[in-house]
PDB file of N, CA and C in Angstrom:
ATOM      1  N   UNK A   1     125.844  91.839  50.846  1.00  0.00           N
ATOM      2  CA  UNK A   1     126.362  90.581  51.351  1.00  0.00           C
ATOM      3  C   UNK A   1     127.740  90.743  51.984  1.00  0.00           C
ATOM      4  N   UNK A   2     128.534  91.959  51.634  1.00  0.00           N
ATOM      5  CA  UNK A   2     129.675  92.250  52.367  1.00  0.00           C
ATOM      6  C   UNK A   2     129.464  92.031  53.992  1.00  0.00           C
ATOM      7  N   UNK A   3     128.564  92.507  54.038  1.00  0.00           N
ATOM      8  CA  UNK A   3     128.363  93.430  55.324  1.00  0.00           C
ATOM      9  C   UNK A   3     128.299  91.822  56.144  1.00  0.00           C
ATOM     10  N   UNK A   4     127.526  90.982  55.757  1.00  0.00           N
ATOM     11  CA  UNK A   4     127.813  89.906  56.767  1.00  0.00           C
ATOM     12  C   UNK A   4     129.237  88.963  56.922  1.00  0.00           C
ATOM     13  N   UNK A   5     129.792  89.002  55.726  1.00  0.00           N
ATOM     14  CA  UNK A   5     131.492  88.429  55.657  1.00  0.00           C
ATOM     15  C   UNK A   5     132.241  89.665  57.025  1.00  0.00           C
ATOM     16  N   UNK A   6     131.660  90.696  56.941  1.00  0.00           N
ATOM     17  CA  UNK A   6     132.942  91.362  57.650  1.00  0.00           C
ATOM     18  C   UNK A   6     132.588  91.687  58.988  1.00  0.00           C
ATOM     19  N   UNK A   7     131.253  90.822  59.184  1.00  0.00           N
ATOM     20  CA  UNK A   7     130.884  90.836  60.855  1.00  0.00           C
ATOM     21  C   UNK A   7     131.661  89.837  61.472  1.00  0.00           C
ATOM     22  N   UNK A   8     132.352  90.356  63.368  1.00  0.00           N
ATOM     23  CA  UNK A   8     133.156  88.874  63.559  1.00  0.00           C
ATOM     24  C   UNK A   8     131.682  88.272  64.263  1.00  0.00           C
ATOM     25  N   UNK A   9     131.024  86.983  63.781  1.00  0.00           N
ATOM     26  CA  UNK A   9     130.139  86.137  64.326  1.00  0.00           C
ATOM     27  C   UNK A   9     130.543  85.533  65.619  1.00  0.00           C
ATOM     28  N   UNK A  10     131.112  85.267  65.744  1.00  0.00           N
ATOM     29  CA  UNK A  10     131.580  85.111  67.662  1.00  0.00           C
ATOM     30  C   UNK A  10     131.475  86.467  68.507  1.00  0.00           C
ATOM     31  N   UNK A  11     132.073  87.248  68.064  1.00  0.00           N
ATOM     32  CA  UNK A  11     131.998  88.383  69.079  1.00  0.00           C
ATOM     33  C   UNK A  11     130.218  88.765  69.449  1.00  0.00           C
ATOM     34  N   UNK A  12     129.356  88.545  67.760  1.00  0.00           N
ATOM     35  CA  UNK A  12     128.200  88.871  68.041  1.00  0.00           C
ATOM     36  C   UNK A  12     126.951  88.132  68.685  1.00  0.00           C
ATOM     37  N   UNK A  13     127.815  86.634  68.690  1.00  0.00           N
ATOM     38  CA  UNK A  13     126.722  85.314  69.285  1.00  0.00           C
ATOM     39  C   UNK A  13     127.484  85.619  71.057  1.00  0.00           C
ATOM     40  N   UNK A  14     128.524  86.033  71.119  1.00  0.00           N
ATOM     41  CA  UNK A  14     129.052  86.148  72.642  1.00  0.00           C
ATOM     42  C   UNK A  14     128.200  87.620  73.182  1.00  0.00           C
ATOM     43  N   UNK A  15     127.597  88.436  72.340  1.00  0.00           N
ATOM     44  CA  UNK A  15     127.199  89.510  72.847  1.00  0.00           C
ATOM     45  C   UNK A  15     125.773  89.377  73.119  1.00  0.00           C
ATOM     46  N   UNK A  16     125.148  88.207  71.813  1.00  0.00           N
ATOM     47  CA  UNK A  16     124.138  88.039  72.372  1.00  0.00           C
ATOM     48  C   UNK A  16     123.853  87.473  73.681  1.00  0.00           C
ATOM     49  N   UNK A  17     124.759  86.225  73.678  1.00  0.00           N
ATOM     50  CA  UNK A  17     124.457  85.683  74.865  1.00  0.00           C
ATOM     51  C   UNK A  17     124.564  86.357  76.100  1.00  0.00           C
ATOM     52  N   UNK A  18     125.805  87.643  76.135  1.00  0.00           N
ATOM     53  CA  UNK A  18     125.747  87.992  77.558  1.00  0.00           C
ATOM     54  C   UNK A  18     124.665  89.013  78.165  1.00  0.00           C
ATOM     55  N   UNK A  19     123.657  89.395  76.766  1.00  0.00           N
ATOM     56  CA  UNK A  19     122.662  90.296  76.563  1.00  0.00           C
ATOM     57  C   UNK A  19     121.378  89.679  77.566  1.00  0.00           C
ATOM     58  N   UNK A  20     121.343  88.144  76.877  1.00  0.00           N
ATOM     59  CA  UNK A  20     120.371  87.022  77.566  1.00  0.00           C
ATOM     60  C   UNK A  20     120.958  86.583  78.967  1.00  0.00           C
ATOM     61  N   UNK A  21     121.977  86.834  79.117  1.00  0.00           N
ATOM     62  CA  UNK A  21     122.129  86.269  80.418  1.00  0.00           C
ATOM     63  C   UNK A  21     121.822  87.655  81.567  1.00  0.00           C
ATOM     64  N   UNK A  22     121.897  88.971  80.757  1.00  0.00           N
ATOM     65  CA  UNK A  22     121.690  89.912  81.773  1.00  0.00           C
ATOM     66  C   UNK A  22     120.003  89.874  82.138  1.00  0.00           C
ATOM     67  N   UNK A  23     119.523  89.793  80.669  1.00  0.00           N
ATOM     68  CA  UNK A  23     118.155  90.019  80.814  1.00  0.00           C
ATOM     69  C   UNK A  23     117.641  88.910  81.854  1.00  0.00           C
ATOM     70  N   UNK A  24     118.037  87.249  81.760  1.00  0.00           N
ATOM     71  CA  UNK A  24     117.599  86.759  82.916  1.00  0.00           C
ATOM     72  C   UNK A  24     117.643  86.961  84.020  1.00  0.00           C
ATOM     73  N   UNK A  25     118.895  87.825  84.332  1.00  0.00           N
ATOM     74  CA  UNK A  25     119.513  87.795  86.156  1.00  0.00           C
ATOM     75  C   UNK A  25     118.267  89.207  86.326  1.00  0.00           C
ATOM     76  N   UNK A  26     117.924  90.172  85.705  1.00  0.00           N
ATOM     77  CA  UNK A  26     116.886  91.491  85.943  1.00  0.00           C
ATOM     78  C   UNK A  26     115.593  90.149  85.994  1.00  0.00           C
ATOM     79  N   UNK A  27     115.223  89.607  85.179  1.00  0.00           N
ATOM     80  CA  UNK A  27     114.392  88.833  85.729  1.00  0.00           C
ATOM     81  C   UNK A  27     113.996  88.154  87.035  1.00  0.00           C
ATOM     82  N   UNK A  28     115.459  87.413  87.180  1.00  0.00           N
ATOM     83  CA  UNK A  28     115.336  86.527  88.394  1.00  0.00           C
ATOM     84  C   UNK A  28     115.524  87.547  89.867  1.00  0.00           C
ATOM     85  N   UNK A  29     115.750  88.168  89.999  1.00  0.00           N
ATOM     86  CA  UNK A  29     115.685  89.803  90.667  1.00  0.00           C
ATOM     87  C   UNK A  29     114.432  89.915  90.662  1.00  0.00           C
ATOM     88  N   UNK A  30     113.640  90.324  89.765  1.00  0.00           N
ATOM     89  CA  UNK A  30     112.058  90.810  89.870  1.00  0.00           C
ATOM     90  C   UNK A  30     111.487  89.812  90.476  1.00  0.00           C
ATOM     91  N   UNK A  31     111.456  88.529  90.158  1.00  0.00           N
ATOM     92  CA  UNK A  31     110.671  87.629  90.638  1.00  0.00           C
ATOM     93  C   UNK A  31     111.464  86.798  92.122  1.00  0.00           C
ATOM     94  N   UNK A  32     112.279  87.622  92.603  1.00  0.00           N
ATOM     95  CA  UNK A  32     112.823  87.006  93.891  1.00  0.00           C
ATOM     96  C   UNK A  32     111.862  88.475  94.934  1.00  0.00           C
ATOM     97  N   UNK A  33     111.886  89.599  94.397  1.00  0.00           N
ATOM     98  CA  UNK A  33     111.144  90.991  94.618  1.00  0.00           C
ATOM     99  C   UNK A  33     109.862  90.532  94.938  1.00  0.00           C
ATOM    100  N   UNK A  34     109.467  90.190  93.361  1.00  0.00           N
ATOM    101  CA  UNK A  34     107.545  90.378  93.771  1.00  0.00           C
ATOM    102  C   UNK A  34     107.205  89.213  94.567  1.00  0.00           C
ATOM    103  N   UNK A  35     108.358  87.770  94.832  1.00  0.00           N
ATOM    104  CA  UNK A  35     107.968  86.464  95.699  1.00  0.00           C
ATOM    105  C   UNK A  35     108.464  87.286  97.511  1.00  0.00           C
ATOM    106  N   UNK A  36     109.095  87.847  97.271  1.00  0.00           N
ATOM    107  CA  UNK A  36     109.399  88.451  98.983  1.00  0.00           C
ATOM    108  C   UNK A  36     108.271  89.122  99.131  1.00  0.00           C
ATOM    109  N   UNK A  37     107.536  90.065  98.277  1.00  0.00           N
ATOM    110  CA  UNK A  37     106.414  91.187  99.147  1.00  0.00           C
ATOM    111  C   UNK A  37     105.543  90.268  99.089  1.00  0.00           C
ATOM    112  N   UNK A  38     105.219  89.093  97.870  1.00  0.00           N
ATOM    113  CA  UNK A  38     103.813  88.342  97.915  1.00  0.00           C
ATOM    114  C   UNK A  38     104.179  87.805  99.713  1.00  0.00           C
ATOM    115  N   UNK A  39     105.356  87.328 100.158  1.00  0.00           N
ATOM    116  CA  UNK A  39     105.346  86.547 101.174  1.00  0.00           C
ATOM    117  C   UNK A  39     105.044  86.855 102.494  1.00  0.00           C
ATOM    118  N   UNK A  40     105.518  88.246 102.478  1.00  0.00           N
ATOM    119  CA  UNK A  40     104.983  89.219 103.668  1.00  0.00           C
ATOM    120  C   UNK A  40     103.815  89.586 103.536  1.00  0.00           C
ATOM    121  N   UNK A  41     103.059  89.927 102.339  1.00  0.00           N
ATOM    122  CA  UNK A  41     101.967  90.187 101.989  1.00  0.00           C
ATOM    123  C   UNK A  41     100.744  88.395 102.928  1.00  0.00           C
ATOM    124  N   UNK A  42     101.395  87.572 102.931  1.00  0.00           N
ATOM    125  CA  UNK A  42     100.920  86.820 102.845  1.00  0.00           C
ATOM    126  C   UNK A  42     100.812  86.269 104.394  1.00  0.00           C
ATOM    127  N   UNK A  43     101.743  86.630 105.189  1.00  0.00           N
ATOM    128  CA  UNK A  43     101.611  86.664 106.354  1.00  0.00           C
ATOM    129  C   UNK A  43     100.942  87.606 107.210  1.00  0.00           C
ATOM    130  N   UNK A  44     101.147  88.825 106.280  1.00  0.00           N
ATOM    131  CA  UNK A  44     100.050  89.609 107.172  1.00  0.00           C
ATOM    132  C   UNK A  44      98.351  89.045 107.252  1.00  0.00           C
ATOM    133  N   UNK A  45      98.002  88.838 106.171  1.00  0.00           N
ATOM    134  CA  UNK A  45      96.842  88.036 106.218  1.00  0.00           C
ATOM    135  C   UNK A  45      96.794  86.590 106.692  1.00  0.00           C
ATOM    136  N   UNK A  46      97.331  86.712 106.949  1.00  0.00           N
ATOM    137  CA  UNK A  46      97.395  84.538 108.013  1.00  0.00           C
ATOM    138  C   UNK A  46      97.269  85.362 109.458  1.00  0.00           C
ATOM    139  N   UNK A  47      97.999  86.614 110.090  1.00  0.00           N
ATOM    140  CA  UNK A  47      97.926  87.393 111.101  1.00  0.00           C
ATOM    141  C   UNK A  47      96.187  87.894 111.229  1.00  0.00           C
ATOM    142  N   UNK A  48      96.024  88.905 110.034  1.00  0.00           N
ATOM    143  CA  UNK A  48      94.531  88.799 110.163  1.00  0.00           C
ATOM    144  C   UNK A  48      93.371  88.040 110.638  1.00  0.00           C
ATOM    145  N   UNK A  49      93.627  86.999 109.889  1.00  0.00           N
ATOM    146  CA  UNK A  49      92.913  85.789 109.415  1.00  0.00           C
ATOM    147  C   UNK A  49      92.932  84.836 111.127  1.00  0.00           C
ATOM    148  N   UNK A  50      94.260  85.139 111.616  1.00  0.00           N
ATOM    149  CA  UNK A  50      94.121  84.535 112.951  1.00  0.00           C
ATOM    150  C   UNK A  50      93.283  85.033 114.167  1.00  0.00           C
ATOM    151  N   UNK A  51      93.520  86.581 114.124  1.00  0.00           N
ATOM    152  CA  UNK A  51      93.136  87.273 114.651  1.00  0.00           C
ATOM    153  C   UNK A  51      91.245  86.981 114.601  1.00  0.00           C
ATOM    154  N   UNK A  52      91.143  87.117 113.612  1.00  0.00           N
ATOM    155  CA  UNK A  52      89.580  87.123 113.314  1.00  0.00           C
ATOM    156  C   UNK A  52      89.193  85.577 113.874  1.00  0.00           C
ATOM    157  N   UNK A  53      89.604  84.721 113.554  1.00  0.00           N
ATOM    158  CA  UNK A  53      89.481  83.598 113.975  1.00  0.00           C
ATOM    159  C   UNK A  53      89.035  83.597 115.556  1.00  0.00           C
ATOM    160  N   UNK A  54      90.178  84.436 116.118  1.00  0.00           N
ATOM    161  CA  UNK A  54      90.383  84.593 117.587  1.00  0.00           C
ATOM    162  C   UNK A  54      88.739  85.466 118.326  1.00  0.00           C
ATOM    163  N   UNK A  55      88.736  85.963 117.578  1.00  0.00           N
ATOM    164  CA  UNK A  55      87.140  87.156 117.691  1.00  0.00           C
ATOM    165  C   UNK A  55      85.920  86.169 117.909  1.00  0.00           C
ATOM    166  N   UNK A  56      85.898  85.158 116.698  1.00  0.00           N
ATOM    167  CA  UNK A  56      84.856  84.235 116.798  1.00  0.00           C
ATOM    168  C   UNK A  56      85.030  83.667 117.984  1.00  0.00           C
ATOM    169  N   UNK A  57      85.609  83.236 117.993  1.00  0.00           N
ATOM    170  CA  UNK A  57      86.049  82.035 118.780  1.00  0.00           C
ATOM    171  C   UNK A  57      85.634  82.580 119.971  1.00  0.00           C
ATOM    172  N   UNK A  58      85.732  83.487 120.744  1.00  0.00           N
ATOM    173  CA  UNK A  58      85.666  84.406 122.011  1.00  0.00           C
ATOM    174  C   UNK A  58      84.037  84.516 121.782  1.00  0.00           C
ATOM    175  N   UNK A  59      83.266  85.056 120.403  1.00  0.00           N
ATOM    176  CA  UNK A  59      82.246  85.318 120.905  1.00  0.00           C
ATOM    177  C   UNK A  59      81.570  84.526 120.367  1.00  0.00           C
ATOM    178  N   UNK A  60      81.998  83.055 120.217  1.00  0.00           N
ATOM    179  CA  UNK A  60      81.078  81.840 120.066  1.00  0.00           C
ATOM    180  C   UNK A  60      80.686  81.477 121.494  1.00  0.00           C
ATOM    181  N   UNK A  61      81.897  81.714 122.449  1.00  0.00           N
ATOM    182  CA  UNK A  61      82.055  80.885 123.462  1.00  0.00           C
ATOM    183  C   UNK A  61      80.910  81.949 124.534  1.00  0.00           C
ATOM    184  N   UNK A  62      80.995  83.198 124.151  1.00  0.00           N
ATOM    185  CA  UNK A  62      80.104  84.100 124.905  1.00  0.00           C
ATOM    186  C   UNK A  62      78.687  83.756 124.736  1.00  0.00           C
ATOM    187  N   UNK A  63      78.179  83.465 123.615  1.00  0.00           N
ATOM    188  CA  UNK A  63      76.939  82.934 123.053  1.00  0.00           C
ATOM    189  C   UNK A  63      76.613  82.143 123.716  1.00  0.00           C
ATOM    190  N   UNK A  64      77.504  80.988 123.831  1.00  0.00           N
ATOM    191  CA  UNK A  64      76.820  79.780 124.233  1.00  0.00           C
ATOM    192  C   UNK A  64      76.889  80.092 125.749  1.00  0.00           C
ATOM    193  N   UNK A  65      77.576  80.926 126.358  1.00  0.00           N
ATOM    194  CA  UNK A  65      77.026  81.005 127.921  1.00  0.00           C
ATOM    195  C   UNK A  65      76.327  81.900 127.985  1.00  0.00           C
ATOM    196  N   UNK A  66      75.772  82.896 126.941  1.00  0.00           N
ATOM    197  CA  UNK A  66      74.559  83.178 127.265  1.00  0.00           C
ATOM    198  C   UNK A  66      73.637  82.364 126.836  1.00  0.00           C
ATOM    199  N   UNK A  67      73.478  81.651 125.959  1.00  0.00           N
ATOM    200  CA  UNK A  67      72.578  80.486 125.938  1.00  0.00           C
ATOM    201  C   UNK A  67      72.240  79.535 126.976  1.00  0.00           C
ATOM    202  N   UNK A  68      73.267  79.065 127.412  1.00  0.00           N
ATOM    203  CA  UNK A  68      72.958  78.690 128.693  1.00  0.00           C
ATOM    204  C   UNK A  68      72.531  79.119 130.205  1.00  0.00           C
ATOM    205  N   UNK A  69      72.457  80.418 129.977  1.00  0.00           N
ATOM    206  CA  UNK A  69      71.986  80.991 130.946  1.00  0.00           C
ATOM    207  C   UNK A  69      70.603  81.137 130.442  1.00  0.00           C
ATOM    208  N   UNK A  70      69.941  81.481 129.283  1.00  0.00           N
ATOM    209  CA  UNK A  70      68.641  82.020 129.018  1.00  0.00           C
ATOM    210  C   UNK A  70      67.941  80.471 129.511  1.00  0.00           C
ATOM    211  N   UNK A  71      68.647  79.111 129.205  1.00  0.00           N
ATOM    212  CA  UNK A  71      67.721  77.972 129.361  1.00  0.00           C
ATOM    213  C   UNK A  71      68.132  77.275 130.732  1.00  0.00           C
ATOM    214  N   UNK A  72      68.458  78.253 131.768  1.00  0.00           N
ATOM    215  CA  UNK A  72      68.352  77.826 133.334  1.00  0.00           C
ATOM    216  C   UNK A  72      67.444  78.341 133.811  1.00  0.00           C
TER     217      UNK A  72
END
């Protein structure tokens, strides 16, 4: 029971806290990290995704004028 009288309790609730405040900021770091690559990650596929869009679209429009040519 010594051993807790001769701890200073402020120094060790101030150490915790600056322990928790580091561990959040490595947190908020990681998740500013993995939200930047998700975001680029996320544009490349909207790029894809347009692109492909763009493909149909071209050979919908080819279809239907060959369709319209087979029924002239």
């Amino acid at each position: 029971m010594e051993f807790l009288t001769t701890i200073n309790w402020v120094t060790f609730f101030v150490g915790v806290g600056v322990a928790f405040i580091i561990y959040n900021t490595f947190q908020i770091i990681r998740y500013t990290l993995i939200k930047k690559k998700a975001e680029e990650d996320i544009k490349k596929l909207d790029n894809k995704i347009a692109s492909v869009n763009k493909e149909l679209e071209n050979a919908k429009k080819t279809l239907q004028e060959q369709l319209k040519n087979l029924q002239k």
